[in-house]
Protein backbone atom coordinates (compact mmCIF):
# COMPACT_ATOMS: atom_id res chain seq x y z
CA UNK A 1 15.07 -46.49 34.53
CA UNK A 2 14.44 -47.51 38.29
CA UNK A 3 16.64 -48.17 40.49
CA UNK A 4 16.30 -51.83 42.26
CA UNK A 5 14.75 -49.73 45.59
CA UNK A 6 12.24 -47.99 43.44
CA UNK A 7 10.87 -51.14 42.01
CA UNK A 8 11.25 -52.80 45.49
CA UNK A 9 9.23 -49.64 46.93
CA UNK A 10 6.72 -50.42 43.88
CA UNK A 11 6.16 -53.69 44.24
CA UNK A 12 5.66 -53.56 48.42
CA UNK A 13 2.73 -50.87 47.70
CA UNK A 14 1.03 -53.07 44.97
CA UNK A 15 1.67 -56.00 47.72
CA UNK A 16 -0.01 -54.65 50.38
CA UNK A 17 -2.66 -53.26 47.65
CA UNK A 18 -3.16 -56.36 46.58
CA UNK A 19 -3.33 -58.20 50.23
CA UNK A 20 -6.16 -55.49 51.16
CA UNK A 21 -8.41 -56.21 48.05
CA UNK A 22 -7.35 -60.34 48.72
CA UNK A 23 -8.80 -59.40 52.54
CA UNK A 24 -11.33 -57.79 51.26
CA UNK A 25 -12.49 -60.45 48.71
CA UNK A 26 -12.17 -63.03 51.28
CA UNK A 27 -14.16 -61.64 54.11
CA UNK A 28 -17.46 -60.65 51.67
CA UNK A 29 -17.19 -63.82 50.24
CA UNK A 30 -17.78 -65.63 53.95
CA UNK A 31 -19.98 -63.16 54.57
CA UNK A 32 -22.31 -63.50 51.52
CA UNK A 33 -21.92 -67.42 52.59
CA UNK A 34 -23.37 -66.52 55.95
CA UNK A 35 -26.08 -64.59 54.38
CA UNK A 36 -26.94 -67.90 51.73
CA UNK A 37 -26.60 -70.19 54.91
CA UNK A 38 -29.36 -67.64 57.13
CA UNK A 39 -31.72 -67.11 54.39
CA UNK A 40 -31.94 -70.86 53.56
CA UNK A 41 -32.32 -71.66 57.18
CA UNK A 42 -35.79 -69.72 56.49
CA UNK A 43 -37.07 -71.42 53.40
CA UNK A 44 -40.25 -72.84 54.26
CA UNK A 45 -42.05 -76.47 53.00
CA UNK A 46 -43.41 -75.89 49.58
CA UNK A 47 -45.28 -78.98 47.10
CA UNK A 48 -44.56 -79.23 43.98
CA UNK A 49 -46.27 -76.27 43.02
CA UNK A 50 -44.98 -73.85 44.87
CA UNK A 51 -48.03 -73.95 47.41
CA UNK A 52 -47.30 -73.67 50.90
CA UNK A 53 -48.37 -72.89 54.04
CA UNK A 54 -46.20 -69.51 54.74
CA UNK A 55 -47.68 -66.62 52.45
CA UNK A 56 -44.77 -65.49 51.36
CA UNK A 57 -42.79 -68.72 50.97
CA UNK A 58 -42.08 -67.04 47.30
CA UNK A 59 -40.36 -63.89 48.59
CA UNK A 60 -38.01 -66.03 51.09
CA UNK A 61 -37.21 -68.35 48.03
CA UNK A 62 -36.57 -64.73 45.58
CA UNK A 63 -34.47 -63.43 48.68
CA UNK A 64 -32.74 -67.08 48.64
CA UNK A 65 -31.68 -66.67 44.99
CA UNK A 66 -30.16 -63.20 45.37
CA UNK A 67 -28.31 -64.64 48.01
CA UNK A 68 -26.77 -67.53 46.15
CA UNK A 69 -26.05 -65.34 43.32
CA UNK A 70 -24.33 -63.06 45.15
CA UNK A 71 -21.88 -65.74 46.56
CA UNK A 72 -21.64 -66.83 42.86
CA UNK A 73 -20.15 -63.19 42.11
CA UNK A 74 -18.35 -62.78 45.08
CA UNK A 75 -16.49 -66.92 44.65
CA UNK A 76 -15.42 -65.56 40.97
CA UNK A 77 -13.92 -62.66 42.58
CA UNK A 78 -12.29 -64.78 45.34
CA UNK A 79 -10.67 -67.27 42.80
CA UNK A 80 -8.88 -64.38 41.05
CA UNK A 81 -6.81 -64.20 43.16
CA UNK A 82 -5.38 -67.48 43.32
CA UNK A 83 -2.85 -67.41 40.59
CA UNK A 84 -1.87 -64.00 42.37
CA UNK A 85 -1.21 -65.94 45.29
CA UNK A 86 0.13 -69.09 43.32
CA UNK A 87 2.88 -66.61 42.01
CA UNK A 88 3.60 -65.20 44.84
CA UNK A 89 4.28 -68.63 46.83
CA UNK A 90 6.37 -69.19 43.29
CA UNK A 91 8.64 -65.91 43.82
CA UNK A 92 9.24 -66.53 47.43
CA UNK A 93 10.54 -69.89 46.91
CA UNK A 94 12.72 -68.50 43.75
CA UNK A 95 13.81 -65.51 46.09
CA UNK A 96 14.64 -67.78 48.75
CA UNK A 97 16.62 -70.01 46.85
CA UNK A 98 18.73 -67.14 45.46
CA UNK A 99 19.35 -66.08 49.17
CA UNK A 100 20.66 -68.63 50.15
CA UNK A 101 23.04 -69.45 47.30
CA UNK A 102 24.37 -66.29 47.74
CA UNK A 103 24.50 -66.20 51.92
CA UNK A 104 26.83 -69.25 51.55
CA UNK A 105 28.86 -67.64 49.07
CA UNK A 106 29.70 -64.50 51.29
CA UNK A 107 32.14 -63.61 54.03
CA UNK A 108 31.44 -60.79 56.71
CA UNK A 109 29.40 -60.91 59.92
CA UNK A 110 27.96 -57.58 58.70
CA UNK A 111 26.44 -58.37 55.06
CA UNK A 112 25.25 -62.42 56.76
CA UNK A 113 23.57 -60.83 58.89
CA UNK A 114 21.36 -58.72 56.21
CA UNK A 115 21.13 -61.74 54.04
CA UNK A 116 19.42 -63.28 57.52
CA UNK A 117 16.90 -60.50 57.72
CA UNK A 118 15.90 -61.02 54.25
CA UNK A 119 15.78 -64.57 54.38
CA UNK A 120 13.30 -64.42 56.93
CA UNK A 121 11.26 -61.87 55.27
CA UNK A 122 10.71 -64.22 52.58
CA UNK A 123 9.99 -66.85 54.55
CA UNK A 124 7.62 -64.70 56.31
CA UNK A 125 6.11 -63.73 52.67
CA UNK A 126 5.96 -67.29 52.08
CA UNK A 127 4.37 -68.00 54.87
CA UNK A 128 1.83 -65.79 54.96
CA UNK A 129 1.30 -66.36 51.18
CA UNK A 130 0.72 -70.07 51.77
CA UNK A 131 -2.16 -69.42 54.86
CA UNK A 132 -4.06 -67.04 52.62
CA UNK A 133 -4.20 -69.36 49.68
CA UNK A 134 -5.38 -72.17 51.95
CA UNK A 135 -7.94 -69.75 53.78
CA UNK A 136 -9.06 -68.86 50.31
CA UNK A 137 -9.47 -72.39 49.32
CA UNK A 138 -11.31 -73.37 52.44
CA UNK A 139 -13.71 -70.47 52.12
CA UNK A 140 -14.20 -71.34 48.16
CA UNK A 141 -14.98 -75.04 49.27
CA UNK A 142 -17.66 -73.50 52.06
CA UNK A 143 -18.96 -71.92 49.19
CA UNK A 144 -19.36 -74.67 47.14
CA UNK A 145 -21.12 -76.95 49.55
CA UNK A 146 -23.62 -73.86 50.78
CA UNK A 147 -24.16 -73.52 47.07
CA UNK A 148 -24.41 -77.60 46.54
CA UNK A 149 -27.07 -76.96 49.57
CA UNK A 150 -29.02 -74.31 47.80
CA UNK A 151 -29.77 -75.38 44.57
CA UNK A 152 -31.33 -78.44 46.01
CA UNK A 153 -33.76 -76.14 47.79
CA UNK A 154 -35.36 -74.36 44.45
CA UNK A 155 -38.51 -73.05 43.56
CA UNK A 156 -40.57 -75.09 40.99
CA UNK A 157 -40.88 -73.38 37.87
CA UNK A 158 -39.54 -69.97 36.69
CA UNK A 159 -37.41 -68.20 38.99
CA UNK A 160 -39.37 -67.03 42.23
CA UNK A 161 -40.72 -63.36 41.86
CA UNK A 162 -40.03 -60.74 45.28
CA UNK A 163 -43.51 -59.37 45.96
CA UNK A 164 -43.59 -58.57 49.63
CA UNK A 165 -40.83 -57.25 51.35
CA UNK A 166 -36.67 -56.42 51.22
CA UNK A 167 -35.68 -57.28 54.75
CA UNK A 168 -32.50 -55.39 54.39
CA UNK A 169 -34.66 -52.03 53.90
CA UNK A 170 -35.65 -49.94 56.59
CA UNK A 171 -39.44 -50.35 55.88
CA UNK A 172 -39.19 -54.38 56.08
CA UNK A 173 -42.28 -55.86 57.05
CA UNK A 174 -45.37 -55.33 55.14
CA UNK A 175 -47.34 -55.26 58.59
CA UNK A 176 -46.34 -53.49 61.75
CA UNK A 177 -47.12 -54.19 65.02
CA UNK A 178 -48.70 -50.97 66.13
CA UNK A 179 -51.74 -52.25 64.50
CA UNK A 180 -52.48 -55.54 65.50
């Protein structure tokens, strides 16, 4: 069996674990938003058909739907962790209630003090609990108005086809300048 420092010890790795991955989840989530929010700021006119005066208004469009379904994948990955953080915000509050029942119960300048340090370690847990949940709902709401802002930009028909270029690659354009 562990002792109560073992499991304390445990639970601080798979904390800061988990705060990492939460960081992690967050930031490529905004970032995939960014990328959704650039590659729609490219989308050109198209009719009803799908004619349009850029050539390869059907490759922007392809490169637009990659982009919104990678926010899609990275959003489901981001709302995971809400009931994480949802029982964390739960255990501080439970943790600091217990504190303090039990600071006003004790005498001693010595063991007051400790139960001071570790009340405002949970209310620093707390804290910082309660900022990444609302970060993680601000960038989830982002997400759902960039993706609101997509779909209404679609390409008629089935799903656009990729037939010219990957901008991310290092052999992006189909032309170079050297030969004009």
């Amino acid at each position: 069996m562990q002792n109560s420092g073992g499991r304390r010890a445990e639970r601080a790795k798979e904390d800061k674990e988990g705060l990492h991955n939460f960081n992690t989840a967050l930031h490529d989530t905004a970032e995939a938003i960014k990328k959704l929010e650039s590659k729609m700021s490219y989308l050109p006119m198209i009719d009803a058909n799908g004619n349009s005066d850029c050539p390869f208004a059907e490759e922007l469009y392809a490169q637009k739907e990659e982009a919104e379904q990678k926010v899609v994948r990275e959003v489901d990955c981001l709302r995971h962790f809400l009931p994480l953080l949802d029982q964390q915000i739960a255990r501080c509050r439970s943790n600091q209630s217990q504190v303090q029942s039990y600071a006003e119960k004790l005498a001693g300048p010595d063991v007051k003090n400790r139960y001071a340090a570790a009340k405002e370690i949970l209310e620093r847990q707390y804290i910082e609990a309660t900022q990444d949940r609302k970060e993680a709902l601000f960038v989830l709401d982002k997400a759902k108005l960039a993706l609101e802002r997509s779909r209404q930009r679609q390409w008629p028909g089935e799903a656009p086809q990729r037939r010219w270029f990957n901008p991310d690659s290092s052999a992006a354009a189909p032309f170079s300048h050297k030969h004009i």
